[in-house]
N, C-alpha and C. Protein backbone atom coordinates (compact mmCIF):
# COMPACT_ATOMS: atom_id res chain seq x y z
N UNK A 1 168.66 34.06 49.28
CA UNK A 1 167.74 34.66 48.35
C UNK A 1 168.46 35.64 47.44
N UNK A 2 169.26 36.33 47.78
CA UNK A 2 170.28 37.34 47.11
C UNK A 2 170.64 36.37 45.73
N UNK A 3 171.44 35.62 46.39
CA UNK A 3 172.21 34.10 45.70
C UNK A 3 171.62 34.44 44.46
N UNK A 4 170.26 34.13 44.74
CA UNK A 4 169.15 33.35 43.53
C UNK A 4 169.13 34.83 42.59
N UNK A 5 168.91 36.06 43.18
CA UNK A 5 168.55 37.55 42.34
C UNK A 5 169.55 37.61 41.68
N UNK A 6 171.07 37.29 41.93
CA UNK A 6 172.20 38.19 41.50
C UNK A 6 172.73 37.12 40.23
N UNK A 7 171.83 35.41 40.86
CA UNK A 7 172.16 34.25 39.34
C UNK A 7 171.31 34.57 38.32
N UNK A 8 169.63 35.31 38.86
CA UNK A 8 169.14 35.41 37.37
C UNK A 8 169.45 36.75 36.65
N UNK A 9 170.11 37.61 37.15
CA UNK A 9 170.53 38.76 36.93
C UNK A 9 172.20 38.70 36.13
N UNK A 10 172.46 38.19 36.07
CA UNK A 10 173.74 37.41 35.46
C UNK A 10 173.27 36.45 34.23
N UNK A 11 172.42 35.99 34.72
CA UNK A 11 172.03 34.96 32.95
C UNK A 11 171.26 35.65 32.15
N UNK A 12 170.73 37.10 32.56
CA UNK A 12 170.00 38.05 31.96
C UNK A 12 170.97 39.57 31.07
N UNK A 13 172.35 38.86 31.53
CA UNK A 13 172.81 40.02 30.83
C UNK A 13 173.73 39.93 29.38
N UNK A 14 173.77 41.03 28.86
CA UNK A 14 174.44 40.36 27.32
C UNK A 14 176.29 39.96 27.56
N UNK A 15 176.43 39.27 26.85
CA UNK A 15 177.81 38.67 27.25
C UNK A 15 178.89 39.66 26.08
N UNK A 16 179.57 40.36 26.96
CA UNK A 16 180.62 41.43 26.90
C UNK A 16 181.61 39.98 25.37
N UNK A 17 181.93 40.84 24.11
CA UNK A 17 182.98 40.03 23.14
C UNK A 17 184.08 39.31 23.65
N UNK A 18 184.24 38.62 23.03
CA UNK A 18 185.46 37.85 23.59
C UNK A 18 186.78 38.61 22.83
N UNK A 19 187.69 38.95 23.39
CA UNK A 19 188.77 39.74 22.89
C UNK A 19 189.94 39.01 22.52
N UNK A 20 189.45 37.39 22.28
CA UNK A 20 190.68 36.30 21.75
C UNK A 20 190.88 37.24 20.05
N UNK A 21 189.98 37.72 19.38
CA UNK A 21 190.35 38.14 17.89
C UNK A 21 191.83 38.27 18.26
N UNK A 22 192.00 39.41 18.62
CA UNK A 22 193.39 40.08 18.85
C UNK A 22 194.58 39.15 19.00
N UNK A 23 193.84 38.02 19.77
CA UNK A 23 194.74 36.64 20.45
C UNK A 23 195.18 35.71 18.62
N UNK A 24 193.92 35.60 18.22
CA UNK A 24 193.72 34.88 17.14
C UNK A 24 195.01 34.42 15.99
N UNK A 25 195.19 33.21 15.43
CA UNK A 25 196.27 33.21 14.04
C UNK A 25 195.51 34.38 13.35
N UNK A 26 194.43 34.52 12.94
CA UNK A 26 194.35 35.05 11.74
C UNK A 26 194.93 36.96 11.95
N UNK A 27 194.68 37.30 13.16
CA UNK A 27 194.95 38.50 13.22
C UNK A 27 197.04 38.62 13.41
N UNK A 28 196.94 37.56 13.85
CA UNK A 28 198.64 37.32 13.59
C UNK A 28 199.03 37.12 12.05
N UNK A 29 198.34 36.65 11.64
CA UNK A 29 198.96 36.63 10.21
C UNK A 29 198.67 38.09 9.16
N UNK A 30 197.50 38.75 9.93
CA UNK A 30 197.21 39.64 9.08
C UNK A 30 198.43 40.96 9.97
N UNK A 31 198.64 40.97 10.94
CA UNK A 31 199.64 41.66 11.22
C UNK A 31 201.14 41.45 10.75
N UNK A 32 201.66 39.97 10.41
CA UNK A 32 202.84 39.81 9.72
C UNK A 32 202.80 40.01 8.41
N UNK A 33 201.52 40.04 7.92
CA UNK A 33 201.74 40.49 6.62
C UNK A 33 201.81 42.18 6.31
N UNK A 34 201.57 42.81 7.21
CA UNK A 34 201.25 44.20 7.25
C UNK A 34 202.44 44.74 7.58
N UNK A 35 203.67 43.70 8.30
CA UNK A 35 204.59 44.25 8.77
C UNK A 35 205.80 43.98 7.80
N UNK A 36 205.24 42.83 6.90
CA UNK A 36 206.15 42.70 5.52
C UNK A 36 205.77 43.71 4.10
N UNK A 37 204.49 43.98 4.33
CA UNK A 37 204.23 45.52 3.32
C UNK A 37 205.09 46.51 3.59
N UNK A 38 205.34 46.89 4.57
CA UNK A 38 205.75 47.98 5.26
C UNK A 38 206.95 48.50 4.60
N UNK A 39 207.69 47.07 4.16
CA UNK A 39 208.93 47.42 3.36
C UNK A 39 208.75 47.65 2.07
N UNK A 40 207.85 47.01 1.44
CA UNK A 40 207.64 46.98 0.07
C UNK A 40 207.44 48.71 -0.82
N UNK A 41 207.75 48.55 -1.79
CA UNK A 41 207.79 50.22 -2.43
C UNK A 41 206.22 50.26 -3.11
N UNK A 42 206.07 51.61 -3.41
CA UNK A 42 204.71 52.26 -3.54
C UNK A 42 204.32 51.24 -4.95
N UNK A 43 204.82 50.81 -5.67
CA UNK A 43 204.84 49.85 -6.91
C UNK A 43 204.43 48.71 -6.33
N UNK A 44 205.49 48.46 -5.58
CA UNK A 44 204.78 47.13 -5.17
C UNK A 44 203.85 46.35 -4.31
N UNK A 45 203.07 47.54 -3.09
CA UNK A 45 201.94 48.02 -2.69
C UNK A 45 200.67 47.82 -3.52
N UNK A 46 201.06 48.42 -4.78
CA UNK A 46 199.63 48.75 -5.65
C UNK A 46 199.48 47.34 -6.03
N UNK A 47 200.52 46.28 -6.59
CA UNK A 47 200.67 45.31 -7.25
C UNK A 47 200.11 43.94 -6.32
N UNK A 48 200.10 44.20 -4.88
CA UNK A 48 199.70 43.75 -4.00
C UNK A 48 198.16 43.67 -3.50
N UNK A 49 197.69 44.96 -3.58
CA UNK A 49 196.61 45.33 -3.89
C UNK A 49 195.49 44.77 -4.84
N UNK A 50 196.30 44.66 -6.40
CA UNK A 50 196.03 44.04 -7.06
C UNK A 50 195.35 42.68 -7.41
N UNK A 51 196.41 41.93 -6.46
CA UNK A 51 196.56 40.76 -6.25
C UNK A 51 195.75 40.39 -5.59
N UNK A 52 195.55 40.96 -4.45
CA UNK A 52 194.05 40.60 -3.59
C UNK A 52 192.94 40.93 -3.65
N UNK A 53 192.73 42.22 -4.58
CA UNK A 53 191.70 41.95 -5.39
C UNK A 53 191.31 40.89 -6.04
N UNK A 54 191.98 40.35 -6.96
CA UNK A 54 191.81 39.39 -7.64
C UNK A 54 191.28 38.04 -6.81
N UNK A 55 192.12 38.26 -5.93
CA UNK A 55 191.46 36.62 -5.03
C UNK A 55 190.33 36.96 -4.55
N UNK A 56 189.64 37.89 -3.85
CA UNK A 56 188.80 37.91 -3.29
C UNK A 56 187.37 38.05 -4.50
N UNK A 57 187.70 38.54 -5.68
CA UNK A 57 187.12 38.35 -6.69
C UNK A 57 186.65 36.75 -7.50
N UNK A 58 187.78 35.96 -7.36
CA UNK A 58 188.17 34.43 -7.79
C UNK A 58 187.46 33.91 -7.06
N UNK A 59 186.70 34.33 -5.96
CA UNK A 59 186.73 33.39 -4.97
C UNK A 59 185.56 33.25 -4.84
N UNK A 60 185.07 31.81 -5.08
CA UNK A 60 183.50 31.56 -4.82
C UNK A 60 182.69 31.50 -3.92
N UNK A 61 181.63 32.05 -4.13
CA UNK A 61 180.58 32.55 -3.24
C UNK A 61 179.38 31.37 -2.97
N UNK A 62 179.11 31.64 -2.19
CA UNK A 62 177.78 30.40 -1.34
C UNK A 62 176.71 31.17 -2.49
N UNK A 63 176.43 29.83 -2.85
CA UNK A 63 175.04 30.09 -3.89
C UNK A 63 173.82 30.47 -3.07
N UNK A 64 174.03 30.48 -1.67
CA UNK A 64 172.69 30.80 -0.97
C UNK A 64 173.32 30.86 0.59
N UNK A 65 173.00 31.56 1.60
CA UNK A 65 173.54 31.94 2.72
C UNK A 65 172.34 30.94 3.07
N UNK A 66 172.51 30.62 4.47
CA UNK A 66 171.80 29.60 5.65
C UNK A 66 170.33 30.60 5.46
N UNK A 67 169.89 31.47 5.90
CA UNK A 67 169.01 32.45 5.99
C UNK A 67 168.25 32.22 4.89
N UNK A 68 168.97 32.40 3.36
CA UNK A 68 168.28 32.74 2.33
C UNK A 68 167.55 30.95 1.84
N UNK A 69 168.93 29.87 2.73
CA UNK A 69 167.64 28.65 2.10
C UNK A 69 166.53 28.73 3.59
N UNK A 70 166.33 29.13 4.61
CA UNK A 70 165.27 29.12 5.43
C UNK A 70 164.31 29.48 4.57
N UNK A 71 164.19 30.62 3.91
CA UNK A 71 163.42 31.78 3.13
C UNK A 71 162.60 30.80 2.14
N UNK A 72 164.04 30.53 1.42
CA UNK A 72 163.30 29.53 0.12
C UNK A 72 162.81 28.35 0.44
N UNK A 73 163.08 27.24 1.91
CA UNK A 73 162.36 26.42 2.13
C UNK A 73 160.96 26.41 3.01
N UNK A 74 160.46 27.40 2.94
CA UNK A 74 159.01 28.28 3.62
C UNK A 74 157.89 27.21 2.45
N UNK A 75 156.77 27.79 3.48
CA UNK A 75 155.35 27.38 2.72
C UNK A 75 155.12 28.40 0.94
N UNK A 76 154.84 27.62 0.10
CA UNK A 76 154.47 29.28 -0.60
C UNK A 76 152.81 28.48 -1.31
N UNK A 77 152.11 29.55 -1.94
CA UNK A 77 150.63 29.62 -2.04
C UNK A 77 150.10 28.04 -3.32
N UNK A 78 149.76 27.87 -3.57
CA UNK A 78 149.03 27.28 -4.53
C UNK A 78 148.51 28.42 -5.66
N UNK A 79 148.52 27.86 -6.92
CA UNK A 79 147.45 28.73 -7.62
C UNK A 79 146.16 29.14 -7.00
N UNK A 80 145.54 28.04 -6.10
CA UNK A 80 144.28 28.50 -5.91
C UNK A 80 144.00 29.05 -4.72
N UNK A 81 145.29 28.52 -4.08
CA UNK A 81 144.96 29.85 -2.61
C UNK A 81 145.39 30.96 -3.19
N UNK A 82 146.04 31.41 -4.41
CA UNK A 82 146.58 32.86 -4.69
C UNK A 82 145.33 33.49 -5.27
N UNK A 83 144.77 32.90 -5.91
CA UNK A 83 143.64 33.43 -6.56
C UNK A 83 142.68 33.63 -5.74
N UNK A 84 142.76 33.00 -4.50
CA UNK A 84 141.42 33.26 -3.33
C UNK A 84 142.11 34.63 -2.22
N UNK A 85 143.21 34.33 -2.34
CA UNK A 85 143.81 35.38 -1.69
C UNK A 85 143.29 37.03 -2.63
N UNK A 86 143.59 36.83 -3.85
CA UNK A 86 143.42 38.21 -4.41
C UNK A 86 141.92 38.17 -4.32
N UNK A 87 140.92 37.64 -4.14
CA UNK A 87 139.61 37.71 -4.39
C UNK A 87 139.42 38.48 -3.09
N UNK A 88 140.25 37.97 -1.89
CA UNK A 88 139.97 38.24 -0.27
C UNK A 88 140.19 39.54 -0.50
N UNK A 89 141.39 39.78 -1.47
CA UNK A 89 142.33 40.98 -1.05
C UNK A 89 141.02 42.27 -1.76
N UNK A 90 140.46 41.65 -3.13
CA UNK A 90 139.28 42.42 -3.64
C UNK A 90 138.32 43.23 -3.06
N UNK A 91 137.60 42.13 -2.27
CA UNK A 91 136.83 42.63 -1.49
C UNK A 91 137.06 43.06 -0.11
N UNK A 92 138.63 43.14 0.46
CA UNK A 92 138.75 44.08 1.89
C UNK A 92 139.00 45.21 1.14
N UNK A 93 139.50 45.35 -0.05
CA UNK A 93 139.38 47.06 -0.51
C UNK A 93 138.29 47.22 -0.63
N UNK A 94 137.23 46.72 -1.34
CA UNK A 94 135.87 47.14 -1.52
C UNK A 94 135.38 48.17 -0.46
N UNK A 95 135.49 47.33 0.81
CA UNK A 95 134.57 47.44 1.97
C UNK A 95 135.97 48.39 2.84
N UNK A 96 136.73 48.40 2.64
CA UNK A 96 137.91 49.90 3.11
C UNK A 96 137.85 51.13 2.41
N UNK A 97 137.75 51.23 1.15
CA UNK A 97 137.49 52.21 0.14
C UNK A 97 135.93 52.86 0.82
N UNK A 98 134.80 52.01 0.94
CA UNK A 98 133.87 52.66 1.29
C UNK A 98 133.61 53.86 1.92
């Protein structure tokens, strides 16, 4: 019976990050590149800088995130449910205002 408390007590808990980032190419590459700045002079730092500005600027963007087409593929009103809606909406102020 323990068994059973300590398995649903375990599938109930949040799962601690995985600490591969650190493991990861990309954090290897962003550390070899950090370790080839290192030499570079204050000129050529800024020019670097520069440079990746620029890409991250260049660089095209999702015309719509996953989320934002959920959003836009939703129900939306009719003219005539909107117009029955504001009529609804009319008269719950009416009778709230009172």
């Amino acid at each position: 019976m323990e068994n059973d408390s300590s398995k649903e007590k375990s599938e109930n808990l949040v799962n601690e990050p995985v600490v591969e980032y650190s493991k990861s190419n990309t954090r290897k590459d962003i550390l070899e590149i950090l370790d080839k700045a290192n030499g570079l002079s204050e000129n050529q730092i800024n020019i670097l800088i520069d440079e990746l500005k620029n890409i991250i600027q260049n660089k095209e963007k999702p015309s719509h995130t996953e989320f934002q087409e959920f959003l836009l593929s939703g129900p939306i009103m009719t003219d005539a449910q909107y117009a029955e809606f504001l009529e609804t909406k009319k008269h719950t102020n009416k009778w709230r205002i009172k």
